[in-house]
C-alpha atoms as a PDB file:
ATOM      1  CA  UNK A   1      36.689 -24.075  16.690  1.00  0.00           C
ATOM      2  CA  UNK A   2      35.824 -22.304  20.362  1.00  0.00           C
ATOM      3  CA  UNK A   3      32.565 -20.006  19.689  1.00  0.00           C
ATOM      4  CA  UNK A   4      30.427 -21.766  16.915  1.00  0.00           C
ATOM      5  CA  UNK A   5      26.830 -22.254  17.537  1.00  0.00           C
ATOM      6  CA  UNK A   6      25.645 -24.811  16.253  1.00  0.00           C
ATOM      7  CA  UNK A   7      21.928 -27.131  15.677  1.00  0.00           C
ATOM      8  CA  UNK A   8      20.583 -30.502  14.494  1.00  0.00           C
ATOM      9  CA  UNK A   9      18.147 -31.192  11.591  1.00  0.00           C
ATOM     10  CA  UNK A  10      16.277 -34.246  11.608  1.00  0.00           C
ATOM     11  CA  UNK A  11      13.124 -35.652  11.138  1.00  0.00           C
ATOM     12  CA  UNK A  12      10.940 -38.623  12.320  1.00  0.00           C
ATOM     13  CA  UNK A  13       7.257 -39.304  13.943  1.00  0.00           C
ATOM     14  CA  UNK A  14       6.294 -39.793  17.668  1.00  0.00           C
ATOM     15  CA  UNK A  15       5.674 -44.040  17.751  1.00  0.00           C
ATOM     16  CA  UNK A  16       3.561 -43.205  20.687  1.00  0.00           C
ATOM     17  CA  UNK A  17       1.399 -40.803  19.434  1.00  0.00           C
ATOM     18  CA  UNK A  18       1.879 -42.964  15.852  1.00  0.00           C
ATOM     19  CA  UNK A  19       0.316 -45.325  18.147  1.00  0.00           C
ATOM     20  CA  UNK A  20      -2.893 -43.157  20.081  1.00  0.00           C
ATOM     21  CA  UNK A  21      -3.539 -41.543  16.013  1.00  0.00           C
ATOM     22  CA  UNK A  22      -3.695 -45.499  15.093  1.00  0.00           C
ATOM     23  CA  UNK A  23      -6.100 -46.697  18.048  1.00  0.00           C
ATOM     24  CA  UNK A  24      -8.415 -43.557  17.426  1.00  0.00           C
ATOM     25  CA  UNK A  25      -8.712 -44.589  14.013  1.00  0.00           C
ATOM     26  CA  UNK A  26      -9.935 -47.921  14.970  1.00  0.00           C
ATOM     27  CA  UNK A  27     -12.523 -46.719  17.087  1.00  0.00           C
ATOM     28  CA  UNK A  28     -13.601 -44.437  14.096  1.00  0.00           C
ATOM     29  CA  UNK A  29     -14.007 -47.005  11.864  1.00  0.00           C
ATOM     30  CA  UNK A  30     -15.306 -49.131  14.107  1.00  0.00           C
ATOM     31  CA  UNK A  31     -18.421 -46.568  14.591  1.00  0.00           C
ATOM     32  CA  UNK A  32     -18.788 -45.550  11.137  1.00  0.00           C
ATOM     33  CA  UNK A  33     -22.193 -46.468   9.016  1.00  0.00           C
ATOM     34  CA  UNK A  34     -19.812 -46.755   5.891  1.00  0.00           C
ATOM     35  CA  UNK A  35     -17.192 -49.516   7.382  1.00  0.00           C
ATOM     36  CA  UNK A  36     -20.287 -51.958   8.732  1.00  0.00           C
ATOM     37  CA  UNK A  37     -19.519 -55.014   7.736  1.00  0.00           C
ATOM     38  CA  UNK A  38     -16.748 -54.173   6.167  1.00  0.00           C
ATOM     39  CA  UNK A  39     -12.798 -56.066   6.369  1.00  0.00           C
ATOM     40  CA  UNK A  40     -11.211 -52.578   7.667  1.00  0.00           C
ATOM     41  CA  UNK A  41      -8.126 -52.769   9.402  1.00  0.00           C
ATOM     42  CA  UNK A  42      -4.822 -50.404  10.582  1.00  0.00           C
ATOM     43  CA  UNK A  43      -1.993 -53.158  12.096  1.00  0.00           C
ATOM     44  CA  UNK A  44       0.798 -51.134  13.801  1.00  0.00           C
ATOM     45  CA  UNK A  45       4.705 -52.300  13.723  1.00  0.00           C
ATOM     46  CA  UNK A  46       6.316 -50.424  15.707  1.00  0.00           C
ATOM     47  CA  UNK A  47       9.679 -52.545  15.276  1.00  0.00           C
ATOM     48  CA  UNK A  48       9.665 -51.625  11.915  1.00  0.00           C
ATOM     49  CA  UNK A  49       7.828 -47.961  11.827  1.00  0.00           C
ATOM     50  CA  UNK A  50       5.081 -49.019   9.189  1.00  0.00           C
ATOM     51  CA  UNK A  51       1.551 -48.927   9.309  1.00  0.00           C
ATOM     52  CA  UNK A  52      -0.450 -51.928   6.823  1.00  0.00           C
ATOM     53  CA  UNK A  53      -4.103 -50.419   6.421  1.00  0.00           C
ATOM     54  CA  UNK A  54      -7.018 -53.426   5.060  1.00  0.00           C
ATOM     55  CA  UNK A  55     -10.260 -52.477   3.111  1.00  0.00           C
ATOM     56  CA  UNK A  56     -12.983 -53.889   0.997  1.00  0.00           C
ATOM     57  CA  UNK A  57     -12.250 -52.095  -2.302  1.00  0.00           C
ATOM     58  CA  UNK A  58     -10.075 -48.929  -3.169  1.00  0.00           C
ATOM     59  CA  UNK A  59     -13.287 -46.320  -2.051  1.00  0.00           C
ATOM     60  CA  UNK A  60     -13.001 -48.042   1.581  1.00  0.00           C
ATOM     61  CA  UNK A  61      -9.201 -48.145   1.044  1.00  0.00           C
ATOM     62  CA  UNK A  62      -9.280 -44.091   0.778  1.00  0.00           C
ATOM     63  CA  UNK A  63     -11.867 -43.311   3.621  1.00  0.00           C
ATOM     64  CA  UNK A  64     -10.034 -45.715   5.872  1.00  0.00           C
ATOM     65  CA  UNK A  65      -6.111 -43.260   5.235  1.00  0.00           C
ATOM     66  CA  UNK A  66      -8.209 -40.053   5.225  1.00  0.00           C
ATOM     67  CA  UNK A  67      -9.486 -41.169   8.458  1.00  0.00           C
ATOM     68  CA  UNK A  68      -6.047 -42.120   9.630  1.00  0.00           C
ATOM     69  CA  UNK A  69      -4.136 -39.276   7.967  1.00  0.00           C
ATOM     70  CA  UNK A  70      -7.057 -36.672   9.896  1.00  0.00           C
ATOM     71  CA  UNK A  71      -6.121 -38.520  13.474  1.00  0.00           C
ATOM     72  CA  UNK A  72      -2.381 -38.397  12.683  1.00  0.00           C
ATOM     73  CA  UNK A  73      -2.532 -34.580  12.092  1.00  0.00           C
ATOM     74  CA  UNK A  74      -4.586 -34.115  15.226  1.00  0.00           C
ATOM     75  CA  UNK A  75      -1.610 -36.186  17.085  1.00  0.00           C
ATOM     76  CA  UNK A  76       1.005 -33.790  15.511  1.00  0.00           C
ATOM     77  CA  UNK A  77       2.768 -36.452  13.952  1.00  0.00           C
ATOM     78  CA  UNK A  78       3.724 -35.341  10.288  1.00  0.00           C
ATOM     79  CA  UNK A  79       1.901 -36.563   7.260  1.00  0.00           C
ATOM     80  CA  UNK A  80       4.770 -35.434   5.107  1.00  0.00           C
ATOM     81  CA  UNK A  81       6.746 -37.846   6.288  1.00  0.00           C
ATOM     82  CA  UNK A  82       4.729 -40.989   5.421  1.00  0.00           C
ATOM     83  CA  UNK A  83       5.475 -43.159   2.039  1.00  0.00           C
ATOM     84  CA  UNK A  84       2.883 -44.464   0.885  1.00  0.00           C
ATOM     85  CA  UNK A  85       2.976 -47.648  -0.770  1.00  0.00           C
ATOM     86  CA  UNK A  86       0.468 -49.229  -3.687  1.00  0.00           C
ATOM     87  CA  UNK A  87      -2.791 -50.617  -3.315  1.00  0.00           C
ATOM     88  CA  UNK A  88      -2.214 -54.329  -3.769  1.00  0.00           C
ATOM     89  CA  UNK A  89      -4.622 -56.484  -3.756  1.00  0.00           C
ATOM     90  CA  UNK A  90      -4.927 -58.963  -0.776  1.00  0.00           C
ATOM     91  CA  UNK A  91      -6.491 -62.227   0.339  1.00  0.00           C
ATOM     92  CA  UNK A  92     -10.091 -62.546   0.337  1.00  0.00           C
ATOM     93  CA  UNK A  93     -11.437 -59.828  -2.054  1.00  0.00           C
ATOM     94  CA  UNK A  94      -9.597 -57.022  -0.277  1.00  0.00           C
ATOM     95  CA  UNK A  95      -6.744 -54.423  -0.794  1.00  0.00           C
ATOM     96  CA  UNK A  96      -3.844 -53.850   1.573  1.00  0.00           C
ATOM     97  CA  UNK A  97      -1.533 -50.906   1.499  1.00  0.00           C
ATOM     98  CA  UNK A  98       1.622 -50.851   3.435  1.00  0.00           C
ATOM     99  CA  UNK A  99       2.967 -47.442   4.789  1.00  0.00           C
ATOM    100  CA  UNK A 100       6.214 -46.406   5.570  1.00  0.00           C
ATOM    101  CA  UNK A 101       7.116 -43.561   8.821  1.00  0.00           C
ATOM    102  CA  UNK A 102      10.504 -41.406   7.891  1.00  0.00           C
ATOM    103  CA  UNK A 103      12.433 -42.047  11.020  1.00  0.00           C
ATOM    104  CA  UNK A 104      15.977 -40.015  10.517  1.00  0.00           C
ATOM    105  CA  UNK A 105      16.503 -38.377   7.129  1.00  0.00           C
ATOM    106  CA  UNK A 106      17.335 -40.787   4.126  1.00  0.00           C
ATOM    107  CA  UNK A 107      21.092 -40.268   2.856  1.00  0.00           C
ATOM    108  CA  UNK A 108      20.326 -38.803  -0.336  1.00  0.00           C
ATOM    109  CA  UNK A 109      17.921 -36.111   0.901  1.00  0.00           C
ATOM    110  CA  UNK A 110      20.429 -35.476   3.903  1.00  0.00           C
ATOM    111  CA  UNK A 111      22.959 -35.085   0.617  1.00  0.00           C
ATOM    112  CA  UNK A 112      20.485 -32.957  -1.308  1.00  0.00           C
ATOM    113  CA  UNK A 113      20.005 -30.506   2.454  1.00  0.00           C
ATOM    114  CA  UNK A 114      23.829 -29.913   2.584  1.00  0.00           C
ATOM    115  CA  UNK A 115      23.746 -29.420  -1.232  1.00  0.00           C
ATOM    116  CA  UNK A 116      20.816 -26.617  -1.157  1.00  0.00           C
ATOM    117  CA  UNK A 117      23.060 -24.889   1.884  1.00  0.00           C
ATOM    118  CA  UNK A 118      25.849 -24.663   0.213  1.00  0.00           C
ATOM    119  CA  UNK A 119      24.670 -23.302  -3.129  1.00  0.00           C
ATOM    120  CA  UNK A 120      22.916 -20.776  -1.140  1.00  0.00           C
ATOM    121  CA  UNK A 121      26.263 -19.760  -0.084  1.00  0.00           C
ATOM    122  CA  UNK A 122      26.063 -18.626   3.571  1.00  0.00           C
ATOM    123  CA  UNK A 123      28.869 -16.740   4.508  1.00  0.00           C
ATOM    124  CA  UNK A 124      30.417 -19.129   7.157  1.00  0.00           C
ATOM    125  CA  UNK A 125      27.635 -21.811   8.429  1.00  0.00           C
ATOM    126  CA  UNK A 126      28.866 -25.565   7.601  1.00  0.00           C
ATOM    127  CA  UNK A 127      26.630 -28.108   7.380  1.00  0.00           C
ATOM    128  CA  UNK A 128      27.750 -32.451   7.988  1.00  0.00           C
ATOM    129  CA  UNK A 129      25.559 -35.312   7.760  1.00  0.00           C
ATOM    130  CA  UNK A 130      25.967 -37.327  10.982  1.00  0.00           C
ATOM    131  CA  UNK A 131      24.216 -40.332  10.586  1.00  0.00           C
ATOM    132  CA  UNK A 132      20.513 -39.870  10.084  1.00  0.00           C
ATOM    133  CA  UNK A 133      21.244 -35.862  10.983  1.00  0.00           C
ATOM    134  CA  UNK A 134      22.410 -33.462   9.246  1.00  0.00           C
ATOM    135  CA  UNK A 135      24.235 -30.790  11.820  1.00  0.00           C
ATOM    136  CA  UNK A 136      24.887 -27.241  10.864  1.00  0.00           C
ATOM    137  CA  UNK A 137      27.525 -24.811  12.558  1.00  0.00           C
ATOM    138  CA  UNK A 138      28.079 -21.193  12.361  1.00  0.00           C
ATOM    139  CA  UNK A 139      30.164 -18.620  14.372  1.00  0.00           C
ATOM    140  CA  UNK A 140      26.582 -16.081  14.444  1.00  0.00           C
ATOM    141  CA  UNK A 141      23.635 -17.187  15.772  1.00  0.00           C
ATOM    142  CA  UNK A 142      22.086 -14.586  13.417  1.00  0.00           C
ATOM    143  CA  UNK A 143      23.470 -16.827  10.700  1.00  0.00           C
ATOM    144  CA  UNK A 144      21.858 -20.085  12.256  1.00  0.00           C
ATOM    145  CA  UNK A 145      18.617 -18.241  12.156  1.00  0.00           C
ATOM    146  CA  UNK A 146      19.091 -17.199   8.293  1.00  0.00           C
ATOM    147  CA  UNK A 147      19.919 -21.431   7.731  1.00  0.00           C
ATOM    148  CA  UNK A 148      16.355 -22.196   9.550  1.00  0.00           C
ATOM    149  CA  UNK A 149      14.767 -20.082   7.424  1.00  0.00           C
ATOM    150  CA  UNK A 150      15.755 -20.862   4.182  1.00  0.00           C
ATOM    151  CA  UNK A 151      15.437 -24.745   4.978  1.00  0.00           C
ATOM    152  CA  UNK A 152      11.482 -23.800   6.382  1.00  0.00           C
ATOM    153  CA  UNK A 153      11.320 -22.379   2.920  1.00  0.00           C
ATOM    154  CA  UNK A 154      12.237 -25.446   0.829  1.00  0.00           C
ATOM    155  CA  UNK A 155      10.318 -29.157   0.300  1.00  0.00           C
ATOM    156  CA  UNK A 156      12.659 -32.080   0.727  1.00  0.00           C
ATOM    157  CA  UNK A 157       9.742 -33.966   0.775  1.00  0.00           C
ATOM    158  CA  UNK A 158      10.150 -33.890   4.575  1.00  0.00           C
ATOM    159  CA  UNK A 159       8.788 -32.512   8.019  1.00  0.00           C
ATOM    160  CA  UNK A 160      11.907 -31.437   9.084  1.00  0.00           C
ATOM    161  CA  UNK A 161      12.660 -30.560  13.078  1.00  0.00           C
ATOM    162  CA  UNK A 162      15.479 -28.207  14.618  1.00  0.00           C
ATOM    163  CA  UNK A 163      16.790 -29.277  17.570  1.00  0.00           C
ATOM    164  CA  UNK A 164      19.833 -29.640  20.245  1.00  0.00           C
ATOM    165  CA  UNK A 165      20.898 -25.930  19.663  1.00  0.00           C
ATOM    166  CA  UNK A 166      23.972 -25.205  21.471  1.00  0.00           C
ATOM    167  CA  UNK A 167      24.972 -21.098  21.492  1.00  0.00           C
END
């Protein structure tokens, strides 16, 4: 096994800058002519990694995660990797949305990574799932650069992040 290269493929947000995009936000909405008055809220858990966002009425419910979504790309924390969840509605004539922040890749799409490499047949990279990673080894570095490429190419539904490369 001496002389493989090898690199790490995960994925997951910042709960720091999670947490700066968040307080912006506030402020934001807190200024705005449109939210006067209004019930608009972002609540943080960073124990958990979701974000619960409060509004009036589904047109407040949309300004308030285009305002978040807009601080969250200025942060550089990925938008791809945020589920979403319904618009329920809450106590006291409003709407609550819960959202959920990727942190490590999901099993499956970890399964459906390693399933995409190996259909594209590289000639000797090897990919494992390690937990919430998915690591990929090669004897050519050239070839690790090929892998990084392709997986740039496709959508997992994921911000994926290449990391801890060892030559």
């Amino acid at each position: 096994m001496a002389g493989l290269a090898s690199f790490d493929v995960s994925t997951g947000a910042d709960l720091q800058e999670v947490d700066n995009a968040v307080n912006q936000a506030t402020k934001e909405v807190a200024q705005r002519y449109d939210f006067k008055g209004s019930k608009a809220s972002i609540a943080f858990d960073r124990a958990k990694a979701t974000l619960t966002l409060v509004a009036d009425d589904d047109f407040k419910m949309k300004a308030l995660l285009d305002v978040l979504q807009s601080k969250l790309v200025k942060r550089g924390v990925p938008v791809k990797n945020l589920e979403l969840g319904p618009v329920a509605p809450g106590a006291g004539d409003t709407v609550h949305r819960e959202i959920k922040l990727t942190q490590g890749i999901p099993q499956e799409k970890a399964k459906a990574i390693v399933k995409a490499l190996k259909d594209r047949k590289f000639k000797k990279a090897q990919a494992s799932i390690q937990g919430d990673e998915i690591r990929v080894q090669a004897p050519s570095k050239d070839e690790l650069q090929e892998v990084i490429a392709f997986l740039r190419t496709q959508d997992f539904g994921l911000e994926l992040r290449f990391g801890n490369y060892r030559g």
